[in-house]
C-alpha atoms as a PDB file:
ATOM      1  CA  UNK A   1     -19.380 -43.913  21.426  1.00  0.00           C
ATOM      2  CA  UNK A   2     -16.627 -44.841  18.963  1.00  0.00           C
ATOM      3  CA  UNK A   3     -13.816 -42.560  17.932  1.00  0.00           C
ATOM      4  CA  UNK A   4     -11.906 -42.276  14.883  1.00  0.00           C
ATOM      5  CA  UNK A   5      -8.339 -41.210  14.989  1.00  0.00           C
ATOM      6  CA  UNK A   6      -7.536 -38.347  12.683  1.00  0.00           C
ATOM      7  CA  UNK A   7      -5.341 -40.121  10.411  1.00  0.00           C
ATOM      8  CA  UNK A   8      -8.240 -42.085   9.818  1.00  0.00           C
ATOM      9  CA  UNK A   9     -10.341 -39.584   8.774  1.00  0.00           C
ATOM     10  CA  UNK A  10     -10.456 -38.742   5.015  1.00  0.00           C
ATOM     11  CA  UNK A  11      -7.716 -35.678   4.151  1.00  0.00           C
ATOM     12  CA  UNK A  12     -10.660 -33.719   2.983  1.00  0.00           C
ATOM     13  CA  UNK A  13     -12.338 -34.069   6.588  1.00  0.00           C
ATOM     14  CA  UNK A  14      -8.863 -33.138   7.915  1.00  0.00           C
ATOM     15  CA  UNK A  15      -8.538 -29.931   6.025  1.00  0.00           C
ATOM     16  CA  UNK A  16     -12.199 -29.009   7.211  1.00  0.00           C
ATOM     17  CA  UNK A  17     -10.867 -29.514  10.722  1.00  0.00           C
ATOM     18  CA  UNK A  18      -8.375 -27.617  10.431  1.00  0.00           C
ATOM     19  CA  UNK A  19     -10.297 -24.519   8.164  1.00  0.00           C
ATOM     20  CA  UNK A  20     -12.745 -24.619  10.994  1.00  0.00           C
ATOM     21  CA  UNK A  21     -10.124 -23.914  13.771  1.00  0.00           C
ATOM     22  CA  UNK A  22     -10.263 -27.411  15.539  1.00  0.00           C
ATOM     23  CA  UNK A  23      -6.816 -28.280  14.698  1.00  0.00           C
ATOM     24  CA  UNK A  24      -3.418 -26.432  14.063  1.00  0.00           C
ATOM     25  CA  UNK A  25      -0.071 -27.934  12.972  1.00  0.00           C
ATOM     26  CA  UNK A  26       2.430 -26.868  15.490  1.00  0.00           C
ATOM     27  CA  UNK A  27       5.830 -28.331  15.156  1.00  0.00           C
ATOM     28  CA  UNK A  28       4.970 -30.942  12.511  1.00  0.00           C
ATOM     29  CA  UNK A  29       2.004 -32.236  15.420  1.00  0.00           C
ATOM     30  CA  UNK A  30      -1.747 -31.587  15.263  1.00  0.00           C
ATOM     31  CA  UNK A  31      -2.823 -29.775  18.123  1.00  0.00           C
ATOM     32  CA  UNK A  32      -6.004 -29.969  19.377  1.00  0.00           C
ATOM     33  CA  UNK A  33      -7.940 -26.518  20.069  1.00  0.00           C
ATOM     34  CA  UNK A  34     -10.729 -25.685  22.584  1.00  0.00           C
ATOM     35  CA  UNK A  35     -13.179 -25.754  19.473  1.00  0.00           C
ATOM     36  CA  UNK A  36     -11.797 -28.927  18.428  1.00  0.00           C
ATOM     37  CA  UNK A  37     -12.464 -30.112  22.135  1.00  0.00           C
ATOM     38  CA  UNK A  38     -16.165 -28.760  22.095  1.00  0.00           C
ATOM     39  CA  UNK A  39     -16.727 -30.752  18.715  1.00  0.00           C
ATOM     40  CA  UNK A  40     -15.450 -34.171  20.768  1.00  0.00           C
ATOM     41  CA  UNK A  41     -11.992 -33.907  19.576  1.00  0.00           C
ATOM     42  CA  UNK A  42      -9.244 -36.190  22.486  1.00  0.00           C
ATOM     43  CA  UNK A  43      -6.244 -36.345  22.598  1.00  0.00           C
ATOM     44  CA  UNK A  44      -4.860 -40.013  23.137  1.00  0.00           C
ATOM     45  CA  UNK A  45      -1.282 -40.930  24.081  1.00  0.00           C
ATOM     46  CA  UNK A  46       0.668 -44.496  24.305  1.00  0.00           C
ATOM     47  CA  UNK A  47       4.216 -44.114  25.565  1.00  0.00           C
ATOM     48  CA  UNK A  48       6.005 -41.411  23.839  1.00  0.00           C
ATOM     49  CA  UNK A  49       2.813 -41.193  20.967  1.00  0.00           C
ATOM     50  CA  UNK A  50       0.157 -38.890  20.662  1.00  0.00           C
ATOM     51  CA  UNK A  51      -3.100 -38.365  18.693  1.00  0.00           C
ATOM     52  CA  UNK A  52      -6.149 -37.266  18.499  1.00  0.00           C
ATOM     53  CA  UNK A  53      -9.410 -39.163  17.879  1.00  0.00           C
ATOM     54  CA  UNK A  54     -13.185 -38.090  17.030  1.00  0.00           C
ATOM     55  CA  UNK A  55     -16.158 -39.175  17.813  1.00  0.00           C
ATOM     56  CA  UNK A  56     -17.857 -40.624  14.438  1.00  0.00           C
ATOM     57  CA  UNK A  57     -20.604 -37.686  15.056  1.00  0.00           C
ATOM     58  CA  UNK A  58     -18.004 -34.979  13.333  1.00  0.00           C
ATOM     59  CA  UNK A  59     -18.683 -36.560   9.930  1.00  0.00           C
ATOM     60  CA  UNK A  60     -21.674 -35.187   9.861  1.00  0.00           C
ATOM     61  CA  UNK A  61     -21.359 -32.011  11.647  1.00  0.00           C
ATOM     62  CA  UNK A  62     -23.087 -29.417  10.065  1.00  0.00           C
ATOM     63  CA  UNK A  63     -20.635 -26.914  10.384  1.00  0.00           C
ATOM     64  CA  UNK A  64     -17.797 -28.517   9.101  1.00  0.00           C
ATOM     65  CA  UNK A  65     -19.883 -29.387   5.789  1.00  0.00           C
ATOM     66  CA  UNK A  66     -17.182 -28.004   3.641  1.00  0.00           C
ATOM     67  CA  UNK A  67     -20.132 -25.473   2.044  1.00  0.00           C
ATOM     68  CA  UNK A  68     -20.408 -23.788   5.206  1.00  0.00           C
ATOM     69  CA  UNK A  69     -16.485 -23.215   5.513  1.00  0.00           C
ATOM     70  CA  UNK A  70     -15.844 -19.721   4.350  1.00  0.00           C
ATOM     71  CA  UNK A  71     -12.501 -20.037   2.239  1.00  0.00           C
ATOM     72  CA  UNK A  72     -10.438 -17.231   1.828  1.00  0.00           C
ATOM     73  CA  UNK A  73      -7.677 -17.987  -0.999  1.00  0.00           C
ATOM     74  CA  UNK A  74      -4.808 -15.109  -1.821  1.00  0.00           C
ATOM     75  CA  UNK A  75      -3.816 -14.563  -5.578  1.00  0.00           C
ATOM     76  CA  UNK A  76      -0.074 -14.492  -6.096  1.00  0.00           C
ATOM     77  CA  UNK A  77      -0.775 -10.393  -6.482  1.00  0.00           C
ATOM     78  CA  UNK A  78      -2.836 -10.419  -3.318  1.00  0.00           C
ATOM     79  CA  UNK A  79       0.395 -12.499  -1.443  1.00  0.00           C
ATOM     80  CA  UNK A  80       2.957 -10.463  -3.425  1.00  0.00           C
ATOM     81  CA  UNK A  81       1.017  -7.129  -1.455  1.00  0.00           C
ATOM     82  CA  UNK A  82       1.266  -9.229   1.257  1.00  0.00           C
ATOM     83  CA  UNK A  83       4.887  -9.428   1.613  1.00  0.00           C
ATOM     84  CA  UNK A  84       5.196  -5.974  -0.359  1.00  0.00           C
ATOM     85  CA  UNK A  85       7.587  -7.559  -3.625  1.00  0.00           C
ATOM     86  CA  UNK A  86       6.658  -7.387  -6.750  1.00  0.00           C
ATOM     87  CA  UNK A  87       3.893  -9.530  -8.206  1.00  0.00           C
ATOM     88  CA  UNK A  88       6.047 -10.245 -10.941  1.00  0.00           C
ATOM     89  CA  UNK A  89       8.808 -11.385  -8.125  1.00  0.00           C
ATOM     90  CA  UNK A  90       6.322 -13.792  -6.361  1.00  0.00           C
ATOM     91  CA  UNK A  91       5.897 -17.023  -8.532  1.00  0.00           C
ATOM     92  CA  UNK A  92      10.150 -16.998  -8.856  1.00  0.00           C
ATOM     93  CA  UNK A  93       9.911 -17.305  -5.013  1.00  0.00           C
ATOM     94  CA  UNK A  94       7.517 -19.442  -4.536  1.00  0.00           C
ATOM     95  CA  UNK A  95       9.548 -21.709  -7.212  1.00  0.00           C
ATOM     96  CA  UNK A  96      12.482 -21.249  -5.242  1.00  0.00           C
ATOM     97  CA  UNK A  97      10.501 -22.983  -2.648  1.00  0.00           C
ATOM     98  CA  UNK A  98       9.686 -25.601  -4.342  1.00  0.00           C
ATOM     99  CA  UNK A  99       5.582 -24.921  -4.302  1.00  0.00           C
ATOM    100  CA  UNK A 100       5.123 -24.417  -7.661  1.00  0.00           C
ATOM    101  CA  UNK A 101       6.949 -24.947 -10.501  1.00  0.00           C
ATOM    102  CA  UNK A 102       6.764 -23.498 -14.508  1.00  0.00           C
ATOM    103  CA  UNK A 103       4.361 -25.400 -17.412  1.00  0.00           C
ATOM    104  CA  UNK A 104       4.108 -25.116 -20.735  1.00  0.00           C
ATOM    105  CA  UNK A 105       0.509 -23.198 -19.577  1.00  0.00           C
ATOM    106  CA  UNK A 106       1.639 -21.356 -17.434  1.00  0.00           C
ATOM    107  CA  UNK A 107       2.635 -21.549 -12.935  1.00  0.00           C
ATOM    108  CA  UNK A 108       1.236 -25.251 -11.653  1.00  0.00           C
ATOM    109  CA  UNK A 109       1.766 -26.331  -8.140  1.00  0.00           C
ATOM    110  CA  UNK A 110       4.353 -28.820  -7.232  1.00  0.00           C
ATOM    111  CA  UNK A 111       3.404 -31.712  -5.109  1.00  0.00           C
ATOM    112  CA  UNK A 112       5.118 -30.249  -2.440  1.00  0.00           C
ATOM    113  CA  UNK A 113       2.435 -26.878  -2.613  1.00  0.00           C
ATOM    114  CA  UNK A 114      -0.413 -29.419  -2.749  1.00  0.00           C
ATOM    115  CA  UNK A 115       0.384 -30.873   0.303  1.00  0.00           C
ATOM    116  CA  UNK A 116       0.575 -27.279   1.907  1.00  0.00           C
ATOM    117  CA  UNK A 117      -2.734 -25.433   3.533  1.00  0.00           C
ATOM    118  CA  UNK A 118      -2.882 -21.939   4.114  1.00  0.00           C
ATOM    119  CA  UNK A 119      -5.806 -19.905   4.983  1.00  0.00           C
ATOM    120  CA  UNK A 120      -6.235 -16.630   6.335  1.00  0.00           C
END
Protein backbone atom coordinates (compact mmCIF):
# COMPACT_ATOMS: atom_id res chain seq x y z
CA UNK A 1 0.00 0.00 0.00
CA UNK A 2 1.66 3.40 -0.45
CA UNK A 3 1.57 6.18 2.09
CA UNK A 4 1.65 9.77 1.77
CA UNK A 5 3.25 11.86 4.41
CA UNK A 6 1.05 14.64 5.69
CA UNK A 7 3.00 17.43 4.46
CA UNK A 8 2.31 15.98 1.30
CA UNK A 9 -1.12 16.04 1.45
CA UNK A 10 -2.95 19.16 0.13
CA UNK A 11 -3.58 21.88 3.26
CA UNK A 12 -7.21 21.49 2.54
CA UNK A 13 -6.93 17.56 3.20
CA UNK A 14 -4.92 18.58 6.30
CA UNK A 15 -7.53 20.81 7.78
CA UNK A 16 -10.17 17.93 7.13
CA UNK A 17 -7.86 15.75 9.19
CA UNK A 18 -7.66 17.69 11.66
CA UNK A 19 -11.77 18.94 11.72
CA UNK A 20 -12.40 15.25 11.79
CA UNK A 21 -10.33 14.58 15.00
CA UNK A 22 -7.43 12.51 13.35
CA UNK A 23 -4.86 15.00 14.11
CA UNK A 24 -4.15 17.71 16.84
CA UNK A 25 -1.28 20.24 16.98
CA UNK A 26 0.38 19.77 20.26
CA UNK A 27 3.50 21.72 20.82
CA UNK A 28 3.93 22.97 17.24
CA UNK A 29 3.82 18.74 16.24
CA UNK A 30 0.90 16.86 14.69
CA UNK A 31 -0.17 14.22 16.81
CA UNK A 32 -1.70 11.39 15.65
CA UNK A 33 -5.14 10.28 17.41
CA UNK A 34 -6.73 6.80 17.80
CA UNK A 35 -9.24 7.94 14.95
CA UNK A 36 -6.46 9.07 12.93
CA UNK A 37 -4.91 5.49 13.58
CA UNK A 38 -8.26 3.66 12.60
CA UNK A 39 -8.29 5.77 9.25
CA UNK A 40 -4.45 4.28 8.53
CA UNK A 41 -2.77 7.24 9.91
CA UNK A 42 1.51 6.06 11.16
CA UNK A 43 3.59 7.63 12.65
CA UNK A 44 7.21 7.39 11.07
CA UNK A 45 10.45 8.49 12.73
CA UNK A 46 14.27 8.84 11.35
CA UNK A 47 16.69 9.87 14.07
CA UNK A 48 15.42 12.71 16.04
CA UNK A 49 12.31 13.28 13.13
CA UNK A 50 8.90 12.40 13.22
CA UNK A 51 5.81 12.25 10.93
CA UNK A 52 3.01 10.86 10.04
CA UNK A 53 2.03 9.24 6.72
CA UNK A 54 -1.42 7.97 5.10
CA UNK A 55 -2.34 5.49 3.20
CA UNK A 56 -3.49 7.05 -0.36
CA UNK A 57 -7.11 5.47 0.59
CA UNK A 58 -7.86 8.76 2.97
CA UNK A 59 -8.26 10.89 -0.16
CA UNK A 60 -11.17 9.48 -0.78
CA UNK A 61 -12.62 8.71 2.49
CA UNK A 62 -16.03 9.43 2.63
CA UNK A 63 -16.09 10.95 5.81
CA UNK A 64 -13.54 13.33 5.52
CA UNK A 65 -15.32 14.71 2.20
CA UNK A 66 -15.20 18.19 3.50
CA UNK A 67 -19.37 18.23 2.96
CA UNK A 68 -19.74 15.77 5.56
CA UNK A 69 -17.50 17.82 8.14
CA UNK A 70 -19.88 19.67 10.34
CA UNK A 71 -18.16 23.22 10.80
CA UNK A 72 -18.91 25.15 13.63
CA UNK A 73 -17.48 28.88 13.13
CA UNK A 74 -17.88 31.62 16.22
CA UNK A 75 -18.80 35.31 15.26
CA UNK A 76 -16.59 37.85 16.98
CA UNK A 77 -20.02 38.41 19.30
CA UNK A 78 -20.34 34.68 19.78
CA UNK A 79 -16.22 34.65 20.91
CA UNK A 80 -16.60 38.02 22.68
CA UNK A 81 -19.56 35.85 24.99
CA UNK A 82 -17.09 33.46 24.99
CA UNK A 83 -14.50 35.18 26.89
CA UNK A 84 -17.32 37.50 28.50
CA UNK A 85 -15.69 41.24 27.01
CA UNK A 86 -17.39 43.28 25.11
CA UNK A 87 -18.14 42.57 21.46
CA UNK A 88 -17.10 45.89 20.72
CA UNK A 89 -13.64 44.98 22.74
CA UNK A 90 -13.02 41.77 20.64
CA UNK A 91 -11.73 42.78 17.09
CA UNK A 92 -9.09 45.44 19.14
CA UNK A 93 -7.84 42.13 20.70
CA UNK A 94 -7.75 40.06 18.20
CA UNK A 95 -5.69 43.02 16.34
CA UNK A 96 -3.50 43.14 19.15
CA UNK A 97 -2.76 39.65 18.19
CA UNK A 98 -2.00 40.15 15.10
CA UNK A 99 -5.11 37.92 13.48
CA UNK A 100 -6.81 40.47 11.94
CA UNK A 101 -6.15 43.72 11.11
CA UNK A 102 -8.52 47.09 10.05
CA UNK A 103 -9.66 47.80 6.05
CA UNK A 104 -11.06 50.40 4.47
CA UNK A 105 -14.36 47.74 4.53
CA UNK A 106 -14.24 46.93 7.46
CA UNK A 107 -12.06 43.80 10.06
CA UNK A 108 -9.99 41.39 7.38
CA UNK A 109 -7.80 38.67 8.63
CA UNK A 110 -4.11 38.99 8.67
CA UNK A 111 -2.04 36.28 7.20
CA UNK A 112 -1.12 35.31 10.43
CA UNK A 113 -5.26 34.47 11.32
CA UNK A 114 -5.37 32.58 8.00
CA UNK A 115 -2.89 30.32 8.90
CA UNK A 116 -4.77 29.69 12.31
CA UNK A 117 -7.69 26.80 12.70
CA UNK A 118 -10.03 26.80 15.36
CA UNK A 119 -13.07 24.77 15.70
CA UNK A 120 -15.20 23.95 18.44
Amino acid sequence: MKYLSSTNLSKEMLERLLRSNCIDRVDDQWVLTEKGIEKGGQVKSRGDRQWITWPTSVMDDSELKENNINEKYLSTTKLAGEFEVSRFRINPILSELGWIEKDRKGWVTTKLGKSLVFYC
